[in-house]
N, C-alpha and C. Protein backbone atom coordinates (compact mmCIF):
# COMPACT_ATOMS: atom_id res chain seq x y z
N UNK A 1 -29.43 -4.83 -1.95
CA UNK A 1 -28.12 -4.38 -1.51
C UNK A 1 -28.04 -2.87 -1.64
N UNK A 2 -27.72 -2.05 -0.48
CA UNK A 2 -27.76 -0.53 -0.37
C UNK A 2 -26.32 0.12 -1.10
N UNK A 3 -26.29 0.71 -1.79
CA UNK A 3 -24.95 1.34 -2.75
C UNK A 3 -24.96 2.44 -2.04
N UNK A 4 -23.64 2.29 -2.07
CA UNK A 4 -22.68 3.20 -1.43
C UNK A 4 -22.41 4.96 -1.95
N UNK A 5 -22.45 5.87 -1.57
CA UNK A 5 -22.32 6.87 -2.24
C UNK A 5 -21.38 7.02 -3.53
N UNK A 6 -21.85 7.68 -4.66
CA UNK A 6 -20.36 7.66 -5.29
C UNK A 6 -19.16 8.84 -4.55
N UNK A 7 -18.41 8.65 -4.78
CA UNK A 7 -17.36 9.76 -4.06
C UNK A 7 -16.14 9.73 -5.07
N UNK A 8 -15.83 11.19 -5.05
CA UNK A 8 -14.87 11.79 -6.26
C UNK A 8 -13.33 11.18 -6.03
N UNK A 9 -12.76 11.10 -6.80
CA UNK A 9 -10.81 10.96 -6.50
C UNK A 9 -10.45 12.09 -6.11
N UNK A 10 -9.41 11.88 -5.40
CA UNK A 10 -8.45 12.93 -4.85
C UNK A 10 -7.74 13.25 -5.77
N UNK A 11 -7.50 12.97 -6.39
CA UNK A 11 -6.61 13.30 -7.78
C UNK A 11 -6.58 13.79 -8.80
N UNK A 12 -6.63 15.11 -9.59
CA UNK A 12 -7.16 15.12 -10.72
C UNK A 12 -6.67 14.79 -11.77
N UNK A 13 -7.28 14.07 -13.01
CA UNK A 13 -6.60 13.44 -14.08
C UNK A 13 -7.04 14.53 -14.59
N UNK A 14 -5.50 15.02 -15.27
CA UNK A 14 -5.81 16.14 -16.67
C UNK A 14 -5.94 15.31 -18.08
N UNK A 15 -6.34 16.31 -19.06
CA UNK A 15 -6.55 15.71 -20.28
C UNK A 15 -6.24 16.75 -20.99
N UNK A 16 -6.52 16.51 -22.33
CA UNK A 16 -5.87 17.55 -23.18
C UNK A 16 -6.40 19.16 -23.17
N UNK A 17 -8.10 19.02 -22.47
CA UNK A 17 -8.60 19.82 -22.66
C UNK A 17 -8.56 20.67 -21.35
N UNK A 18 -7.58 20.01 -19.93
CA UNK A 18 -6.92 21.05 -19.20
C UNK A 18 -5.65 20.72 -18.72
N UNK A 19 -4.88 21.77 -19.12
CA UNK A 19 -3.37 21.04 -18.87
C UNK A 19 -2.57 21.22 -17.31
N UNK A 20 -1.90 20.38 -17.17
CA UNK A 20 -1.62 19.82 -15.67
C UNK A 20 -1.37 20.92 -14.75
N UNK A 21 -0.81 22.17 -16.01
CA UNK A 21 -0.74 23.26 -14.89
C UNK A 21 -1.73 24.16 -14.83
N UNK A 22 -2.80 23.94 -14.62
CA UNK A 22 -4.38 24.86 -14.55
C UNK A 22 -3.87 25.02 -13.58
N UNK A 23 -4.77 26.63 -13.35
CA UNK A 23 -5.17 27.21 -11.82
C UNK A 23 -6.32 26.43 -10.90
N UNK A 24 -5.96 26.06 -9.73
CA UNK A 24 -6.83 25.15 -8.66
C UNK A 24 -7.85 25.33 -8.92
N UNK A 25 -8.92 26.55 -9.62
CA UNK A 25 -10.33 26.49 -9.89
C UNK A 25 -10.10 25.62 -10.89
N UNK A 26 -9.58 25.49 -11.91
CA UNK A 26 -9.98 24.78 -12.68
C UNK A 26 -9.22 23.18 -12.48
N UNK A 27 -8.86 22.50 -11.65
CA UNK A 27 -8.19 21.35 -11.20
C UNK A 27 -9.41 20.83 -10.27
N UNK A 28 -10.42 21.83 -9.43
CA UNK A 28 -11.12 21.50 -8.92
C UNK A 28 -12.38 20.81 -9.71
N UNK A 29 -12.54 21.96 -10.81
CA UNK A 29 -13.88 21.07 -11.88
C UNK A 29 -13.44 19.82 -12.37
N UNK A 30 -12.01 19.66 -12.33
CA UNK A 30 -11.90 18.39 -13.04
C UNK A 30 -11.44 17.38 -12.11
N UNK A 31 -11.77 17.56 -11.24
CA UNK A 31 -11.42 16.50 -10.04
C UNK A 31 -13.28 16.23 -9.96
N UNK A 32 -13.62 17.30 -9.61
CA UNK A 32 -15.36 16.93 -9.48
C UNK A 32 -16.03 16.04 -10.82
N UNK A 33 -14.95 15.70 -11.73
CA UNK A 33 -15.65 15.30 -12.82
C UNK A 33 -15.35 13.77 -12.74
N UNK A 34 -14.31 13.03 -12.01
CA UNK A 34 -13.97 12.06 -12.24
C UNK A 34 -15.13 11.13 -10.91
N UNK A 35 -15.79 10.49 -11.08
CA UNK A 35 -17.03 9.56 -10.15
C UNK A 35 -16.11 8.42 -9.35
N UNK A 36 -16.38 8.05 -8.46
CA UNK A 36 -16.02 6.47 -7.91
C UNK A 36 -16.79 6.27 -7.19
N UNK A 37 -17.35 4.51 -8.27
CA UNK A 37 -18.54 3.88 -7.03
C UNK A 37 -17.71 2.80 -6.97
N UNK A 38 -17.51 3.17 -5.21
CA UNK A 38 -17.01 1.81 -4.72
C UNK A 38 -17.82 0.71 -4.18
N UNK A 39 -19.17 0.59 -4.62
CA UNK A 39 -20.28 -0.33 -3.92
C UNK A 39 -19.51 -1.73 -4.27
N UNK A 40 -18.79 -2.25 -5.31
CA UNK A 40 -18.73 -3.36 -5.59
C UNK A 40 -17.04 -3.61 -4.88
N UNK A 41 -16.00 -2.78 -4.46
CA UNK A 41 -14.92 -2.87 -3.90
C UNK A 41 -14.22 -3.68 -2.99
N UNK A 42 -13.80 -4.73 -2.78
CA UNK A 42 -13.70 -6.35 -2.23
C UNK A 42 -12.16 -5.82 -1.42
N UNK A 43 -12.31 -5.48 -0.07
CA UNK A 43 -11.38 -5.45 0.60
C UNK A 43 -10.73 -6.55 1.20
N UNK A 44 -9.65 -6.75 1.43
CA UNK A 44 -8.73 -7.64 2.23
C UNK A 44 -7.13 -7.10 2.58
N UNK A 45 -6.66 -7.93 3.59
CA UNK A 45 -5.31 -7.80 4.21
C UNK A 45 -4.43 -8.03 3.51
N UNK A 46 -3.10 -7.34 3.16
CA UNK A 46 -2.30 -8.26 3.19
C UNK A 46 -0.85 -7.94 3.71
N UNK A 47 -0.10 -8.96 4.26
CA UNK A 47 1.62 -8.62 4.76
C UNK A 47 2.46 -9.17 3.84
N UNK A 48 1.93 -9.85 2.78
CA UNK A 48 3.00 -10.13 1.69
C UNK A 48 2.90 -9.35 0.46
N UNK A 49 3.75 -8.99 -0.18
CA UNK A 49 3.44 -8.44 -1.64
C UNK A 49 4.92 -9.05 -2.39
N UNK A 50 4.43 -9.99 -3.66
CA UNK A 50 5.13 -10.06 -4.91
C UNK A 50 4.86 -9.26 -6.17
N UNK A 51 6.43 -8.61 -6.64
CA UNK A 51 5.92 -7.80 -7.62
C UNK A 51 6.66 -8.85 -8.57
N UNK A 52 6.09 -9.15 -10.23
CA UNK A 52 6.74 -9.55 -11.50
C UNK A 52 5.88 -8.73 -13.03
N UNK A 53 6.80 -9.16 -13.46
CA UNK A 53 6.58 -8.81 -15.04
C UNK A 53 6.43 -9.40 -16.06
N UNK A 54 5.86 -8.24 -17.13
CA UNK A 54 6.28 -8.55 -18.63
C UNK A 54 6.82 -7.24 -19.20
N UNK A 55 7.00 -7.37 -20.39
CA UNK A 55 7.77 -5.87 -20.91
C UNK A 55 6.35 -4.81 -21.14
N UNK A 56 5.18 -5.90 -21.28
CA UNK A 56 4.06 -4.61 -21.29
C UNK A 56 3.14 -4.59 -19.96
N UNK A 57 3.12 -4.89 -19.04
CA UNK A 57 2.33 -5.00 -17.48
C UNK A 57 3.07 -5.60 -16.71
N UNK A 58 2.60 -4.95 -14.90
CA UNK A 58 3.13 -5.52 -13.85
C UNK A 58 2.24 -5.92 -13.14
N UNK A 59 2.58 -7.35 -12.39
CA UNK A 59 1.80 -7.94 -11.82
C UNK A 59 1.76 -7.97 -10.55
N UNK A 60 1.64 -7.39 -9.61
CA UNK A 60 1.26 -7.49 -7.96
C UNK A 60 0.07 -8.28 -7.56
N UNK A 61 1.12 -9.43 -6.66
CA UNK A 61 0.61 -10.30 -5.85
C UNK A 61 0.26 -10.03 -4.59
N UNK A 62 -0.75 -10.13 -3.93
CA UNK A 62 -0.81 -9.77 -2.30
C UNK A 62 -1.60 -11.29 -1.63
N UNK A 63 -0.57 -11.43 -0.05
CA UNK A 63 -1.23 -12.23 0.09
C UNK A 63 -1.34 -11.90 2.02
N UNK A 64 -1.86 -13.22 2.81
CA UNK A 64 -1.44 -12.69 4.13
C UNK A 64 -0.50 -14.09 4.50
N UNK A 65 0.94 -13.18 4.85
CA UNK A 65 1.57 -14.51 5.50
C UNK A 65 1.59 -14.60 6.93
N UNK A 66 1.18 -15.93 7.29
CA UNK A 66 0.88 -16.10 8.98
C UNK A 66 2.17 -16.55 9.74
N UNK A 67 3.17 -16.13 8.96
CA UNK A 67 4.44 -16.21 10.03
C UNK A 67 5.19 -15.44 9.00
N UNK A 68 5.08 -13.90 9.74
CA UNK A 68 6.01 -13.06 8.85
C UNK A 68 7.13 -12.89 9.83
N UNK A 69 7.82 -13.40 10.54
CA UNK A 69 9.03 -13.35 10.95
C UNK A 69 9.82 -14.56 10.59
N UNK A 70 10.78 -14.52 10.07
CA UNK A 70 12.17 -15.93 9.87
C UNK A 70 10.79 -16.39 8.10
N UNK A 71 11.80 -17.77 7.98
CA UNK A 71 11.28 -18.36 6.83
C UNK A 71 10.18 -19.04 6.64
N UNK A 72 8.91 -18.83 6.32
CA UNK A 72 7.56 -19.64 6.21
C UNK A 72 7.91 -21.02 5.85
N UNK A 73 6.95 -21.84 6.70
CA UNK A 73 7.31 -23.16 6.26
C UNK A 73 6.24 -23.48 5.89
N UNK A 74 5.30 -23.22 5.86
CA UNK A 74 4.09 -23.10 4.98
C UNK A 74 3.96 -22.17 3.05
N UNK A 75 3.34 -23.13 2.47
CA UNK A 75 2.69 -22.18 1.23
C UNK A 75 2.36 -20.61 1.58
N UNK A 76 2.66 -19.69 0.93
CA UNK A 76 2.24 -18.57 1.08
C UNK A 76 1.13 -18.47 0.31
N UNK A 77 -0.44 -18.72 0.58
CA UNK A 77 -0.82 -18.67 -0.72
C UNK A 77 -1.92 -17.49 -1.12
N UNK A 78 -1.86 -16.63 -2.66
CA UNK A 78 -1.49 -15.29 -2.90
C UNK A 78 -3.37 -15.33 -2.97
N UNK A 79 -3.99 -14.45 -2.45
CA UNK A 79 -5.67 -14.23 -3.00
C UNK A 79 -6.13 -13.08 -3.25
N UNK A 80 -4.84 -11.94 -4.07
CA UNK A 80 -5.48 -10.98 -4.60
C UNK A 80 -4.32 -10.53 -6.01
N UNK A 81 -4.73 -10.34 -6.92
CA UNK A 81 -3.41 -9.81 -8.17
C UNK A 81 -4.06 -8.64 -8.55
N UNK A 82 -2.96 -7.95 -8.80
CA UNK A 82 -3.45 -6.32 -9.63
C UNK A 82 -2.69 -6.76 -11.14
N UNK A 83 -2.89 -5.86 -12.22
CA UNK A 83 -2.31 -6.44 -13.22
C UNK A 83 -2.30 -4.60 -13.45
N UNK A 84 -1.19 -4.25 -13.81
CA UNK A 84 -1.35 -2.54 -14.15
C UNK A 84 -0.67 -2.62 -15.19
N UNK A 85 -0.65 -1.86 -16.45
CA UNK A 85 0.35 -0.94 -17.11
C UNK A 85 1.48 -0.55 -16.94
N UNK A 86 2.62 -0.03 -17.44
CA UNK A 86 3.01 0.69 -16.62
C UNK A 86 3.34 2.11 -16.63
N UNK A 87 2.39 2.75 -17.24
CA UNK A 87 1.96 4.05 -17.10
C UNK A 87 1.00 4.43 -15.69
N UNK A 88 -0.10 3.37 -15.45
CA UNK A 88 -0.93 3.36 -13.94
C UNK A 88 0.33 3.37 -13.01
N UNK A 89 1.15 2.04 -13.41
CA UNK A 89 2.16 1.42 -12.09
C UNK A 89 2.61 2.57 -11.56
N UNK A 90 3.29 3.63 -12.44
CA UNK A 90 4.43 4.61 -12.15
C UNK A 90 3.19 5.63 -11.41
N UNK A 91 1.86 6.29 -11.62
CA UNK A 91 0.91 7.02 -11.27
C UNK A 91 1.11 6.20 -9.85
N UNK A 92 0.44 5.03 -10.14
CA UNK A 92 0.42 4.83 -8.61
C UNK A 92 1.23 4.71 -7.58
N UNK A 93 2.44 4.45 -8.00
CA UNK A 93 4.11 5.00 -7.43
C UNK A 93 3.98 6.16 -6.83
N UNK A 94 3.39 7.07 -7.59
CA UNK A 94 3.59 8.62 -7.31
C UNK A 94 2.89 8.80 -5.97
N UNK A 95 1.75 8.21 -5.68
CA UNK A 95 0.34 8.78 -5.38
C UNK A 95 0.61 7.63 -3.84
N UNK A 96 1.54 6.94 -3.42
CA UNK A 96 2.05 5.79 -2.67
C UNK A 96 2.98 6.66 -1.77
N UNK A 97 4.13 7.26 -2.72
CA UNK A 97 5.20 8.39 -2.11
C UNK A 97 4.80 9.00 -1.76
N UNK A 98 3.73 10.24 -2.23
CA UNK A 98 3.49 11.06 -1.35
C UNK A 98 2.45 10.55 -0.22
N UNK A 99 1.44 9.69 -0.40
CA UNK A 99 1.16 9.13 1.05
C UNK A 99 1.88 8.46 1.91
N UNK A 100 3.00 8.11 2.01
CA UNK A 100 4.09 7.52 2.86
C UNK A 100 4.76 8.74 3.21
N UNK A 101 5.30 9.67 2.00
CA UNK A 101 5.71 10.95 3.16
C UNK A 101 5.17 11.64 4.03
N UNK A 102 3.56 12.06 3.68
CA UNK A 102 3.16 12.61 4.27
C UNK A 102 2.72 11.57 5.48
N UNK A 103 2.84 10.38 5.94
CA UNK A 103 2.60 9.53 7.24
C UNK A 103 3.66 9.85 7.52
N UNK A 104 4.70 9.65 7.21
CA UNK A 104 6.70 9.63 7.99
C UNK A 104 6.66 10.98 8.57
N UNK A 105 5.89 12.24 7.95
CA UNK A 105 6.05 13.66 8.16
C UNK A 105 5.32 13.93 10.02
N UNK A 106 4.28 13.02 9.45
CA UNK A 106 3.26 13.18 10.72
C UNK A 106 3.45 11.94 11.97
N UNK A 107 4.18 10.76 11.55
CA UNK A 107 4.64 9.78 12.57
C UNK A 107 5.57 9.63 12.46
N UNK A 108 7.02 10.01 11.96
CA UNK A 108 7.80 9.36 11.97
C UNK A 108 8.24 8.71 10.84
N UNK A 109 10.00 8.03 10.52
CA UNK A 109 10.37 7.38 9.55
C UNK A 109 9.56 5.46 9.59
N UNK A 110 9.30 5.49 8.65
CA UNK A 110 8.65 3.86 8.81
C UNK A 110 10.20 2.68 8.06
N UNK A 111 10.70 2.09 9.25
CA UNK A 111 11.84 1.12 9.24
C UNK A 111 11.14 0.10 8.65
N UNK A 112 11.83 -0.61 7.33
CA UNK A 112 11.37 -1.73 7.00
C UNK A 112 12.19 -2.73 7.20
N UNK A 113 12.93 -2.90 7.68
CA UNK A 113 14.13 -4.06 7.89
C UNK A 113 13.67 -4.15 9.49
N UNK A 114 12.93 -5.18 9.59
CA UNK A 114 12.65 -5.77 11.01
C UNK A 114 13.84 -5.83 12.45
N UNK A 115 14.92 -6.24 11.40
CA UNK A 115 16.06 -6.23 12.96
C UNK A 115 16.48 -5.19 13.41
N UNK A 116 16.25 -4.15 12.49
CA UNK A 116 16.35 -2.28 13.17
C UNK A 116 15.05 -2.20 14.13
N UNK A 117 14.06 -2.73 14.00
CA UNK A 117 12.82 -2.33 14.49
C UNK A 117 12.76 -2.69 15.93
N UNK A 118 13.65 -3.90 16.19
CA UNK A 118 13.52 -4.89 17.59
C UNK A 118 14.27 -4.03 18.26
N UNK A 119 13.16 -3.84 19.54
CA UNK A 119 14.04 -3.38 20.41
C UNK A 119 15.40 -4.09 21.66
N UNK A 120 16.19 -4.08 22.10
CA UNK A 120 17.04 -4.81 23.09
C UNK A 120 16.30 -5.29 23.89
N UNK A 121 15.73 -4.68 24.49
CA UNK A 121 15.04 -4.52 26.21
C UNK A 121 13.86 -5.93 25.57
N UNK A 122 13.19 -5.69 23.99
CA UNK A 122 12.31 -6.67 24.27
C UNK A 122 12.79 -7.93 23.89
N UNK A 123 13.53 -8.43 23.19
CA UNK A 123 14.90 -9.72 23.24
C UNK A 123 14.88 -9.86 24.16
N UNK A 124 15.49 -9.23 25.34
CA UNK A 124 15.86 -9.72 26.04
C UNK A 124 15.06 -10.68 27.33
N UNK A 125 14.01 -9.76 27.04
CA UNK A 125 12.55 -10.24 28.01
C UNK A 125 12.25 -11.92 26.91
N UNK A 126 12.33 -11.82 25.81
CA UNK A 126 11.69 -13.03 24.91
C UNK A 126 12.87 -13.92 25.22
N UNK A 127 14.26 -13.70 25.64
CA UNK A 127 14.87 -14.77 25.77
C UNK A 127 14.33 -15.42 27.38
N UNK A 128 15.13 -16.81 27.46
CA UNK A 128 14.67 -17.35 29.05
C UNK A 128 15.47 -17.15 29.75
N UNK A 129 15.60 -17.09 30.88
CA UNK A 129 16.42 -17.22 31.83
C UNK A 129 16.72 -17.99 32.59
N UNK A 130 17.90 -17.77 32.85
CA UNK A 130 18.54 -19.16 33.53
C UNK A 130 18.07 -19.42 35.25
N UNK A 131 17.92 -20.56 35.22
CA UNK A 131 17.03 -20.87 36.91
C UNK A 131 17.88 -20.65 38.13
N UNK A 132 17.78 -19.85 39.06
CA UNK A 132 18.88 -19.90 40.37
C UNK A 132 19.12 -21.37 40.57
N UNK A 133 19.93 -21.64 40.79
CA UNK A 133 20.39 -23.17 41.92
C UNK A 133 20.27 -22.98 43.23
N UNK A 134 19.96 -24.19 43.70
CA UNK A 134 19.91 -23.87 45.39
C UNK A 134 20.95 -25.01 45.06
C-alpha cells in the first residue's frame, strides 16, 4: 500500500514555548512543525449530523439520509461518530466559521432552512396540471 505524503496543518498550534501572538516568521516554524499522515484517513458522506453529550465530551453522529426532504420513514442509520473534548469541539467551531465565511464571502450566504431555498417557478413546474377538457 503506497502512503500518502505527510502534509502540514493549516493551523498553527501554539504552545508555551511560542505565544499565540508571534510574528508570522515564527507561526510559520511552528506550523511546519506540526506532521499529518493522512494515509490511513477513511472518508465518507454525510447529510445528517446528530450532536449529544456529556458534561466532559461531545459526540457527533454523521450519517447519509436517503430522503432528506419531509420525515424519513426509514432508520437513519449513523456510520461515523467523532467523540471530541470540548476544548477540540470549540477549536473546531472556530476553524468551521471561518471556513463557512470565507465560502459565503466568495459564493454567497448558504440558506439552511430548505423552504427559503425552493424556488416558486420550480413548485410550480413539480406540481401537475390540470388536463384541458374537450
Amino acid at each position: 500500500m503506497a502512503k500518502s505524503p505527510e502534509k502540514t496543518e493549516g493551523t498553527p498550534t501554539p504552545n508555551k514555548a511560542t505565544p499565540a501572538a508571534a510574528n508570522p516568521t515564527q507561526q510559520k516554524k511552528v506550523q511546519d512543525l506540526v506532521q499529518i499522515d493522512e494515509s490511513k484517513a477513511v472518508t465518507s458522506y454525510g447529510n445528517f449530523c446528530r450532536v449529544t453529550g456529556t458534561p466532559e465530551e461531545l459526540i457527533i453522529d454523521f450519517a447519509l439520509n436517503p430522503q432528506p426532504m419531509g420525515t424519513p420513514t426509514k432508520p437513519i442509520i449513523v456510520d461515523q461518530r467523532i467523540i471530541l473534548n470540548f476544548y477540540t469541539a470549540k477549536r473546531m467551531l472556530a476553524a468551521l466559521n471561518m471556513s463557512l465565511q470565507r465560502h459565503e464571502a466568495t459564493f454567497g450566504v448558504l440558506e439552511t432552512d430548505i423552504q427559503k431555498r425552493v424556488r416558486p417557478s420550480a413548485l410550480a413546474q413539480a406540481q401537475p396540471r390540470p388536463q384541458a377538457q374537450s
